[in-house]
C-alpha atoms as a PDB file:
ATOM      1  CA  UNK A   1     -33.331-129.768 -69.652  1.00  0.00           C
ATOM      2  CA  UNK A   2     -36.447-131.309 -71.142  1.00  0.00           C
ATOM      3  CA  UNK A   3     -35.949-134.324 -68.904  1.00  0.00           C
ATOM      4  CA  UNK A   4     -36.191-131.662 -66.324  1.00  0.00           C
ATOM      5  CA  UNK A   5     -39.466-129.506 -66.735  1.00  0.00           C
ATOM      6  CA  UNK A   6     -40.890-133.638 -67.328  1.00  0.00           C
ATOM      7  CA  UNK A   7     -39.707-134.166 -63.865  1.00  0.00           C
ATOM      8  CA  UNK A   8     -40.844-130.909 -62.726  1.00  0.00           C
ATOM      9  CA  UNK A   9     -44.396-131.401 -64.240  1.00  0.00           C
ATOM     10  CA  UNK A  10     -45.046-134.658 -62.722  1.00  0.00           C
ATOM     11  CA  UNK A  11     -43.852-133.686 -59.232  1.00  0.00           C
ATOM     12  CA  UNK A  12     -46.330-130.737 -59.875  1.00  0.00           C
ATOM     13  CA  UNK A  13     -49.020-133.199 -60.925  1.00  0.00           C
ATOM     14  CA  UNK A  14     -48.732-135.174 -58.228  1.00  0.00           C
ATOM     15  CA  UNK A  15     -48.759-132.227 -55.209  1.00  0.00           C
ATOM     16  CA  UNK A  16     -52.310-131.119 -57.038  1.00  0.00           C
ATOM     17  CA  UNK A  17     -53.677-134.704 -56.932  1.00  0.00           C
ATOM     18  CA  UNK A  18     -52.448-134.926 -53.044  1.00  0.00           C
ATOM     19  CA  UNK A  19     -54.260-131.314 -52.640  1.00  0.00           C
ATOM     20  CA  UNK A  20     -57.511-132.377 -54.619  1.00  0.00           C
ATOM     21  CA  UNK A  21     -57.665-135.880 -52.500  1.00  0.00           C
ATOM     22  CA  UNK A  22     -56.678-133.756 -49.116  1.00  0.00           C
ATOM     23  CA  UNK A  23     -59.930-131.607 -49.764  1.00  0.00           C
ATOM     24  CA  UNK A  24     -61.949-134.134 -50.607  1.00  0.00           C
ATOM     25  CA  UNK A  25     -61.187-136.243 -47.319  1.00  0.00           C
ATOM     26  CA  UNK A  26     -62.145-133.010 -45.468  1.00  0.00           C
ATOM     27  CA  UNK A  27     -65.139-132.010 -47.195  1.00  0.00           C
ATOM     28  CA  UNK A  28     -66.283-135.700 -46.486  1.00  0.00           C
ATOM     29  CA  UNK A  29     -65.223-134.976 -42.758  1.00  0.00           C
ATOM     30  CA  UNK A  30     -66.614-132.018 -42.000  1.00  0.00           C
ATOM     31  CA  UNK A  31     -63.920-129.898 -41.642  1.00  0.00           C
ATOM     32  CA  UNK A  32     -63.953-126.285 -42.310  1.00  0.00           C
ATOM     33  CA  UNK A  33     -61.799-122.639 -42.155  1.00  0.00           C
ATOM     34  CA  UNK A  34     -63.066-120.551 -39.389  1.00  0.00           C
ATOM     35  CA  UNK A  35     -62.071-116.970 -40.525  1.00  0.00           C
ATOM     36  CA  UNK A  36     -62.054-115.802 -36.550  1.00  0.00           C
ATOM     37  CA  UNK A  37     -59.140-114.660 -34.608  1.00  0.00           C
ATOM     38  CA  UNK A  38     -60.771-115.737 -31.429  1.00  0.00           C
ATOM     39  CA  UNK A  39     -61.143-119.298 -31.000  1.00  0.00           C
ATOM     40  CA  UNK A  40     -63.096-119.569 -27.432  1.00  0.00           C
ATOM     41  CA  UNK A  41     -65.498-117.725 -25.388  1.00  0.00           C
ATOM     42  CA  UNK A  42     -65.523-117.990 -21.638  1.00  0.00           C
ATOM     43  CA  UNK A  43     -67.638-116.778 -18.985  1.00  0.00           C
ATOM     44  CA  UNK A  44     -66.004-115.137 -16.096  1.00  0.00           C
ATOM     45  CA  UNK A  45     -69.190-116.401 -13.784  1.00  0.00           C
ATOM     46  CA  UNK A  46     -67.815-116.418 -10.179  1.00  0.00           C
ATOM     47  CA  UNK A  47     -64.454-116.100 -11.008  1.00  0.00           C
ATOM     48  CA  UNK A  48     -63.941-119.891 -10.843  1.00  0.00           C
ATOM     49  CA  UNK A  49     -60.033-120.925 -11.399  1.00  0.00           C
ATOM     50  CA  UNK A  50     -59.288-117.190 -11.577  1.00  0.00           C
ATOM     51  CA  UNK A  51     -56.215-116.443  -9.305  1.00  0.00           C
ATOM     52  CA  UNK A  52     -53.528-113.603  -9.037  1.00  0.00           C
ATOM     53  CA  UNK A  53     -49.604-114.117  -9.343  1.00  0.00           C
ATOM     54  CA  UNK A  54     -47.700-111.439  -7.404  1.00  0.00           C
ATOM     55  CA  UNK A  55     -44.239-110.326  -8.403  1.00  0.00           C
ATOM     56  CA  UNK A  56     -42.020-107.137  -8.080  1.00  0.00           C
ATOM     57  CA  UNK A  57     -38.934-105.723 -10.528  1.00  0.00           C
ATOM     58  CA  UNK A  58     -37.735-102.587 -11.246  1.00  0.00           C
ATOM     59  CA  UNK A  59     -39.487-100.446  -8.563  1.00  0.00           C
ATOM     60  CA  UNK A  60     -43.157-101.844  -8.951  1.00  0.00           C
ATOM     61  CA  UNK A  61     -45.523-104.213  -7.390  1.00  0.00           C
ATOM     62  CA  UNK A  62     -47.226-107.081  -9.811  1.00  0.00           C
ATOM     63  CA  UNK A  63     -50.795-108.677  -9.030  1.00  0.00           C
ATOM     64  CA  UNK A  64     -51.415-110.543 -12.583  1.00  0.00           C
ATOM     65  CA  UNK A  65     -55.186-111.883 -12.775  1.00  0.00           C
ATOM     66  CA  UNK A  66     -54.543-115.613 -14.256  1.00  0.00           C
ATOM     67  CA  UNK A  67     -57.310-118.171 -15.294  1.00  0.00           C
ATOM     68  CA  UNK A  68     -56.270-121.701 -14.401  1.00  0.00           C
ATOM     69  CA  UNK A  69     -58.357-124.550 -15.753  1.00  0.00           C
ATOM     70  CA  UNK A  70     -61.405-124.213 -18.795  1.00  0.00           C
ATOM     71  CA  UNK A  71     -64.439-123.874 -16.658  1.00  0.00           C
ATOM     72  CA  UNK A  72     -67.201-121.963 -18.142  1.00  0.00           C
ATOM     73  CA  UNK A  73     -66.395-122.853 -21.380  1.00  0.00           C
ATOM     74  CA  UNK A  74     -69.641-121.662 -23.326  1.00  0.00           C
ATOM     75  CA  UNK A  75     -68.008-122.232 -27.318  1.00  0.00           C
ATOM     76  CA  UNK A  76     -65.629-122.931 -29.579  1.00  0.00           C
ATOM     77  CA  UNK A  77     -64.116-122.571 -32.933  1.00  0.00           C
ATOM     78  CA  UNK A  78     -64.394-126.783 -33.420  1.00  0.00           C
ATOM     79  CA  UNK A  79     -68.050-126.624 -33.017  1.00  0.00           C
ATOM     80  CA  UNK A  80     -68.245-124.855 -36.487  1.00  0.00           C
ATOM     81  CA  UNK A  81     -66.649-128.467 -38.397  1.00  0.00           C
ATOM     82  CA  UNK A  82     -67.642-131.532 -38.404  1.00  0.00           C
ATOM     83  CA  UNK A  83     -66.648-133.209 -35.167  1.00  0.00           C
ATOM     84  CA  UNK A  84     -69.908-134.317 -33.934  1.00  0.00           C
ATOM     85  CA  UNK A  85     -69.518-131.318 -31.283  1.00  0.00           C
ATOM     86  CA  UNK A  86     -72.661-129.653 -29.960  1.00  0.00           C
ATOM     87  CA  UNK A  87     -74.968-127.733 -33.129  1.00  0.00           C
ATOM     88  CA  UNK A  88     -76.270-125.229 -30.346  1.00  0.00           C
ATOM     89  CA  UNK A  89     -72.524-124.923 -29.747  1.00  0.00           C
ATOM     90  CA  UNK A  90     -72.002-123.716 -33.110  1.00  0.00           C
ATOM     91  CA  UNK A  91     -74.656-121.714 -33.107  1.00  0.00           C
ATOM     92  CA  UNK A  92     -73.154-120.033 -30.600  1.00  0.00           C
ATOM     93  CA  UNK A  93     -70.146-119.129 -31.086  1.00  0.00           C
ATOM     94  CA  UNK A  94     -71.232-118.137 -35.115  1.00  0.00           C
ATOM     95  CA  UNK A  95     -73.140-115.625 -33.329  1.00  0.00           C
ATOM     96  CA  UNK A  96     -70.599-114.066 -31.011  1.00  0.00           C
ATOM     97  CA  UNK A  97     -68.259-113.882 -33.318  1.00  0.00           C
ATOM     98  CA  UNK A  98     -70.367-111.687 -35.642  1.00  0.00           C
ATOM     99  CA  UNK A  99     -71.249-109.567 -33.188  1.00  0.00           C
ATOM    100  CA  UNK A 100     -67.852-108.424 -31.769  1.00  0.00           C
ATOM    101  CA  UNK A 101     -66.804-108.418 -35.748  1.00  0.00           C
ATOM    102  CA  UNK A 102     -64.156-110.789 -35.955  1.00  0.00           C
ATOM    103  CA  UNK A 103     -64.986-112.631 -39.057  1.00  0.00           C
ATOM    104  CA  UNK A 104     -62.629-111.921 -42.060  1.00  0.00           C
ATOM    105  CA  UNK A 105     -58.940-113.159 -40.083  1.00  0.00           C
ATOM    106  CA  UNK A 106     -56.752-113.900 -42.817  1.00  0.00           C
ATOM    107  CA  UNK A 107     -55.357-117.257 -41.145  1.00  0.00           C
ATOM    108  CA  UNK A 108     -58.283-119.260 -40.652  1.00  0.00           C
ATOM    109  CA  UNK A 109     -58.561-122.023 -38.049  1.00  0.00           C
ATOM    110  CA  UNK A 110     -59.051-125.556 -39.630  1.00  0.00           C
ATOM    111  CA  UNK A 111     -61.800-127.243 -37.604  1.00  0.00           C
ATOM    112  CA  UNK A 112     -60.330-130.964 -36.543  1.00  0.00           C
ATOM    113  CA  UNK A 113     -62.575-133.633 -38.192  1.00  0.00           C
ATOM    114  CA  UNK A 114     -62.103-135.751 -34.686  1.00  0.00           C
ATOM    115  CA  UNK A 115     -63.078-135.130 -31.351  1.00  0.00           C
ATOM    116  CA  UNK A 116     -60.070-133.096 -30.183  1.00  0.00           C
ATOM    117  CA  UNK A 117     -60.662-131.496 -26.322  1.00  0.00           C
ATOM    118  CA  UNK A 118     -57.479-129.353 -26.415  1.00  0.00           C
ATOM    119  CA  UNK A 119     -57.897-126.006 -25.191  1.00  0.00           C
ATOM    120  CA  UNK A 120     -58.622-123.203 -27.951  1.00  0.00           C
ATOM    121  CA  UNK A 121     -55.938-120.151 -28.080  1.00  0.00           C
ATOM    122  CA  UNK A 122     -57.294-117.257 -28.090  1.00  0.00           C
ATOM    123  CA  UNK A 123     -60.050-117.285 -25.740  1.00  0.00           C
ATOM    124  CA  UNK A 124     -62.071-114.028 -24.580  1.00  0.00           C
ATOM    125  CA  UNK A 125     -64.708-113.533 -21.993  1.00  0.00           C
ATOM    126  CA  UNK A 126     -67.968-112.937 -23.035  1.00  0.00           C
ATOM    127  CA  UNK A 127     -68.669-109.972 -19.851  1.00  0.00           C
ATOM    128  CA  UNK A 128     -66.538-107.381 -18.783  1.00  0.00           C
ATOM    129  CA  UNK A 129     -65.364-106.226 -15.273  1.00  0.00           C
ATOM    130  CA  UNK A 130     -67.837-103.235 -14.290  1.00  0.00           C
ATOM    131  CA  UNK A 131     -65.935-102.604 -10.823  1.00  0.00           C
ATOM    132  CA  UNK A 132     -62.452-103.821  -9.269  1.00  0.00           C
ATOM    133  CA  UNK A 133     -61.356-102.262  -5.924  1.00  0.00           C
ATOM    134  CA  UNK A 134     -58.442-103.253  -3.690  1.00  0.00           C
ATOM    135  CA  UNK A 135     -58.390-102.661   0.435  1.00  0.00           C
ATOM    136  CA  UNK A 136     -55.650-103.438   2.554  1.00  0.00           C
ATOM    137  CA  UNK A 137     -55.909-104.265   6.011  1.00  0.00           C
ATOM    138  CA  UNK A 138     -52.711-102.094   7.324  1.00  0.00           C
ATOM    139  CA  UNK A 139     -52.432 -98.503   6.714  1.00  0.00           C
ATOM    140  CA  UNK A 140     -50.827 -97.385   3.663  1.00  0.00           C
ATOM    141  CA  UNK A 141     -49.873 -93.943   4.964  1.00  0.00           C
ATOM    142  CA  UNK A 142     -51.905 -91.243   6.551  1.00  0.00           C
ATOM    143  CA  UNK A 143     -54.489 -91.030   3.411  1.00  0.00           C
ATOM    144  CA  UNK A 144     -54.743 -94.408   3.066  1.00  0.00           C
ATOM    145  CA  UNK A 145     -55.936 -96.243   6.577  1.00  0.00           C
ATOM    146  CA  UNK A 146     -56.733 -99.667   7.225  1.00  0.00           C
ATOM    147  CA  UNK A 147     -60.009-100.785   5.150  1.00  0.00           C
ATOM    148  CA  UNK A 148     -60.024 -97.405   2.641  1.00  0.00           C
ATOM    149  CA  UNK A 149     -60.732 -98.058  -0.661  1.00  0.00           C
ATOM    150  CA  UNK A 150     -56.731 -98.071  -2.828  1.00  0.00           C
ATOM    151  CA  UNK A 151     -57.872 -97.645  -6.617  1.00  0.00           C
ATOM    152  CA  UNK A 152     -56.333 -93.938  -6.399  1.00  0.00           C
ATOM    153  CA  UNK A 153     -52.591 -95.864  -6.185  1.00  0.00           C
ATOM    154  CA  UNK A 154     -53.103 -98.902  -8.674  1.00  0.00           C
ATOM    155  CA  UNK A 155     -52.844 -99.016 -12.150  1.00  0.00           C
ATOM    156  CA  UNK A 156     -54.396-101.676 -14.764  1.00  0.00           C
ATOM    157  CA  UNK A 157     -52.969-103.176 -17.605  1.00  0.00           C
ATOM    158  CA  UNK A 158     -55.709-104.673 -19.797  1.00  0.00           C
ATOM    159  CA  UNK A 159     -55.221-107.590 -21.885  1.00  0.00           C
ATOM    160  CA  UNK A 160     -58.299-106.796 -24.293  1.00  0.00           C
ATOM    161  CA  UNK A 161     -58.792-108.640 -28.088  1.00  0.00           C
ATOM    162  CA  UNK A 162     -61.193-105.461 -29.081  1.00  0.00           C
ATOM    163  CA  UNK A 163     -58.883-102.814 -30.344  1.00  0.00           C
ATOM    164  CA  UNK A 164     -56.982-105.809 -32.571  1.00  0.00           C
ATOM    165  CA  UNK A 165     -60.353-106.607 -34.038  1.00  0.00           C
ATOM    166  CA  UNK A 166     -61.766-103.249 -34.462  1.00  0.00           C
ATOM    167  CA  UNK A 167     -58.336-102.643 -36.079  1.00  0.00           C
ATOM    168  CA  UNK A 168     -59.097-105.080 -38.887  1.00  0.00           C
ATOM    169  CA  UNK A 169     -56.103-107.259 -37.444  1.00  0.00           C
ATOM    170  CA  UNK A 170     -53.890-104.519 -37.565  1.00  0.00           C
ATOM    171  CA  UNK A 171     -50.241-106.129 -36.346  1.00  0.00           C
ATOM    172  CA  UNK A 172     -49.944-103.062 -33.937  1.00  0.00           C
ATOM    173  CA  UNK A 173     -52.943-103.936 -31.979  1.00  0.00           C
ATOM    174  CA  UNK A 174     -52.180-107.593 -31.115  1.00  0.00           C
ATOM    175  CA  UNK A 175     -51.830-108.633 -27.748  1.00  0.00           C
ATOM    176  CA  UNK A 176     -49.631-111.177 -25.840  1.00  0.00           C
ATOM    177  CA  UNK A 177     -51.255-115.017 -25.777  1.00  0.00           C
ATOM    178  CA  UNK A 178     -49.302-116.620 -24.157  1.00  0.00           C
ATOM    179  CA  UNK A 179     -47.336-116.048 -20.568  1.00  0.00           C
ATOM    180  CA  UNK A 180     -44.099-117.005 -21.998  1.00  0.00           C
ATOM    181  CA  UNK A 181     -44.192-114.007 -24.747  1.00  0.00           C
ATOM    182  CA  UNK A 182     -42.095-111.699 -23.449  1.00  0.00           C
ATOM    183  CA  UNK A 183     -42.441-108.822 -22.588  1.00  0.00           C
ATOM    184  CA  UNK A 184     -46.093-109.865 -22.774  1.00  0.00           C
ATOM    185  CA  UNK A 185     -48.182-107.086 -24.315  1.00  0.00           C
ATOM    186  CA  UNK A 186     -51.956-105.541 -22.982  1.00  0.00           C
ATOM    187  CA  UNK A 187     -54.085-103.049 -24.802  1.00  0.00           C
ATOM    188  CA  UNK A 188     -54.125-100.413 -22.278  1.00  0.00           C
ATOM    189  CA  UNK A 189     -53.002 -98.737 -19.212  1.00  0.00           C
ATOM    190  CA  UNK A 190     -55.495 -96.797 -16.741  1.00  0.00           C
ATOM    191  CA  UNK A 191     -55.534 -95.655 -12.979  1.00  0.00           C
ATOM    192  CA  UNK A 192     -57.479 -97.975 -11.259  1.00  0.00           C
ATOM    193  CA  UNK A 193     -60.083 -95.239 -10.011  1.00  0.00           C
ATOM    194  CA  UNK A 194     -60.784 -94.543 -13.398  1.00  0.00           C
ATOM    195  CA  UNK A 195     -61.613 -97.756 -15.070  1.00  0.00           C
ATOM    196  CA  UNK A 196     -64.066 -97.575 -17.926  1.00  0.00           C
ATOM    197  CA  UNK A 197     -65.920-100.560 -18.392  1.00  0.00           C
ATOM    198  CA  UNK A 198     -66.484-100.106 -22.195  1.00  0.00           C
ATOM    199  CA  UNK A 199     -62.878-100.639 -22.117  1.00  0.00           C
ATOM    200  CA  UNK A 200     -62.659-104.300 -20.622  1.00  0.00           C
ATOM    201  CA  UNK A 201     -64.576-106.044 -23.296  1.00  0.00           C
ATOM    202  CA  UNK A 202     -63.321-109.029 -24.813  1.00  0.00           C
ATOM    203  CA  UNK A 203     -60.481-110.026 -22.291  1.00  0.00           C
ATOM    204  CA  UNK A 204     -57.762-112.177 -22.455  1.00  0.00           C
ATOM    205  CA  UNK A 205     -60.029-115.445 -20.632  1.00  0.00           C
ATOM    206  CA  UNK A 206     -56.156-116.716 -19.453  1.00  0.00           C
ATOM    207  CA  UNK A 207     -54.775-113.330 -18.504  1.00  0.00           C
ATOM    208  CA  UNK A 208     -57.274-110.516 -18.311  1.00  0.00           C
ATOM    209  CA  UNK A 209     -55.280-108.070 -16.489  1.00  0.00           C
ATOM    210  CA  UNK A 210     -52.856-107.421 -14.331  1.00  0.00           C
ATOM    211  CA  UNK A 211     -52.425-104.263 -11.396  1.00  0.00           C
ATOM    212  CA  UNK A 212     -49.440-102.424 -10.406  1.00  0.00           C
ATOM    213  CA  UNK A 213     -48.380-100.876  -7.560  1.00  0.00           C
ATOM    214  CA  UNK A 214     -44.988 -98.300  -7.271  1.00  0.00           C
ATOM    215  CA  UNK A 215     -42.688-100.382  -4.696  1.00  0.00           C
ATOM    216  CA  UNK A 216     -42.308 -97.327  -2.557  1.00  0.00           C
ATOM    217  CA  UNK A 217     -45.863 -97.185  -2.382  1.00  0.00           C
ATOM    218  CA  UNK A 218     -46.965-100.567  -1.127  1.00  0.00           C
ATOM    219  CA  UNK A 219     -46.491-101.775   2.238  1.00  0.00           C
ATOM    220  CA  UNK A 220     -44.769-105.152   1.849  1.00  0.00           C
ATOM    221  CA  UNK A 221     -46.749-108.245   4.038  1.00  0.00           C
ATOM    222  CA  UNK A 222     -50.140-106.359   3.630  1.00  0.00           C
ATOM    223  CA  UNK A 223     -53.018-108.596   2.786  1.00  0.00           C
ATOM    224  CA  UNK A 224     -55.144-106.985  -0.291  1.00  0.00           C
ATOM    225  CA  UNK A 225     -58.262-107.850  -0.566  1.00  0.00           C
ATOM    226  CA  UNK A 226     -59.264-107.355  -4.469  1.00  0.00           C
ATOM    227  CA  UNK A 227     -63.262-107.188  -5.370  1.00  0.00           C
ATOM    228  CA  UNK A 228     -64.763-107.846  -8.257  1.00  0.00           C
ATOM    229  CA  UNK A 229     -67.494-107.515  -9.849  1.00  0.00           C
ATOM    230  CA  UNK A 230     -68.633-108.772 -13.431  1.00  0.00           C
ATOM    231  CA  UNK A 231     -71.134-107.564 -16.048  1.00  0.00           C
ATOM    232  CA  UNK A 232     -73.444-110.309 -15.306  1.00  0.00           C
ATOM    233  CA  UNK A 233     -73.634-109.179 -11.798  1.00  0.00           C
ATOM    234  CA  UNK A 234     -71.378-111.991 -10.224  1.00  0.00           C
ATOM    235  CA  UNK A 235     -69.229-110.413  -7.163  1.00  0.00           C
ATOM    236  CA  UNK A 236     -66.123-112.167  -5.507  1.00  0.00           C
ATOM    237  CA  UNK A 237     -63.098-111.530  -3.918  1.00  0.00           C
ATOM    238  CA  UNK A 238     -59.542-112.701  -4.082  1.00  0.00           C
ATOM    239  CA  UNK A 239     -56.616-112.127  -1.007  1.00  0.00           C
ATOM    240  CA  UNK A 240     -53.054-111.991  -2.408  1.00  0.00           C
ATOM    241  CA  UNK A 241     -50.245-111.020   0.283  1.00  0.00           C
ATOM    242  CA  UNK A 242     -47.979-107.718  -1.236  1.00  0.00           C
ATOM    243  CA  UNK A 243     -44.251-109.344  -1.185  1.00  0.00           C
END
């Protein structure tokens, strides 16, 4: 037995030296905890490598807004170490994440002590959608003709980081990172027509939202035309075909 706590003392002993000397080599690198959930800001600018993947199960219509590639990358959570990255980067993103109040995440990002471009997860947009419409250019019914405006039939699922924030990273609020969670959670559901803009802050940069459409109510090999327009006053438009 005393053979035993001797053994179990020196193991111990030895796992605080590696600890001490692990600390040590990052402190001399740089590296540092980042007490942020999000990990990247975006801007949405002109929509750049923004794109919509269409789908339909169990009686409804899928447009999902997607981000492909890391353009408009304004900051991120690597900036804040030591890895020679950008000091007005850091700046930066310090100051957005104090102002939307996500300091305080109880599992802190470790900053890399290398140069490390690997894309940051999460990432949120810095602006917010103020106005999304969607035309067709068939008739969808009596009430809705060629070129009217068809925000009355949609609904939007927003992928937003605010409410887990504002919750003080309360498990309930979290949303979906990742495509391959399944089912892949969003913060809220409204009509279309009655999108608040207060409530699209701090989107999902990779999957912002995504509209829905009943089945029965779409008319299938209709060309949408969707319209956005950002915060920053940026307008564009993407076509997606209904399948």
């Amino acid at each position: 037995m005393k053979r035993y706590f001797i053994t179990l003392i020196a193991v111990l002993s030895i796992v605080s030296f590696l600890g001490s000397c692990q600390k040590m080599w990052d402190k001399i690198r740089g590296v540092k905890l980042v007490d942020s959930y999000i990990l990247a800001y975006y801007e949405i600018g002109n929509g750049t490598g923004l794109l919509f993947r269409t789908s339909a199960k169990n009686g409804t219509v899928y447009f999902r807004a997607v981000k492909s590639g890391y353009e408009n990358r304004l900051a991120d959570a690597r900036s804040m170490g030591g890895a020679n990255y950008d000091k007005e980067d850091a700046v930066l993103f310090d100051s957005l994440r104090v102002s939307y109040g996500d300091t305080g995440y109880p599992d802190p990002y470790k900053t890399p002590g290398y140069i490390d471009g690997t894309p940051l997860d999460p990432a949120a947009f810095t602006e917010t959608f103020v106005d999304i419409s969607i035309v067709s250019d068939t008739d969808w019914g009596e009430d809705y003709p060629a070129g009217t405006v068809l925000n009355d039939l949609f609904d939007i699922d927003i992928a937003s980081f605010a409410p887990y924030i504002e919750s003080g990273y309360d498990p309930a609020f979290e949303i979906g990172r990742e495509e391959s969670l399944s089912p892949f959670k969003y913060s809220s559901t409204v009509r279309l027509s009655e999108l608040d803009e207060a409530g699209m802050s701090l989107l999902n940069a990779f999957h912002p939202f995504r509209l829905s459409v009943p089945e029965k109510d779409a008319v299938k090999g209709s060309r949408l035309t969707i319209s956005m327009e950002t915060s920053a006053g940026e307008r564009f438009e993407r076509i997606v075909a209904v399948p």
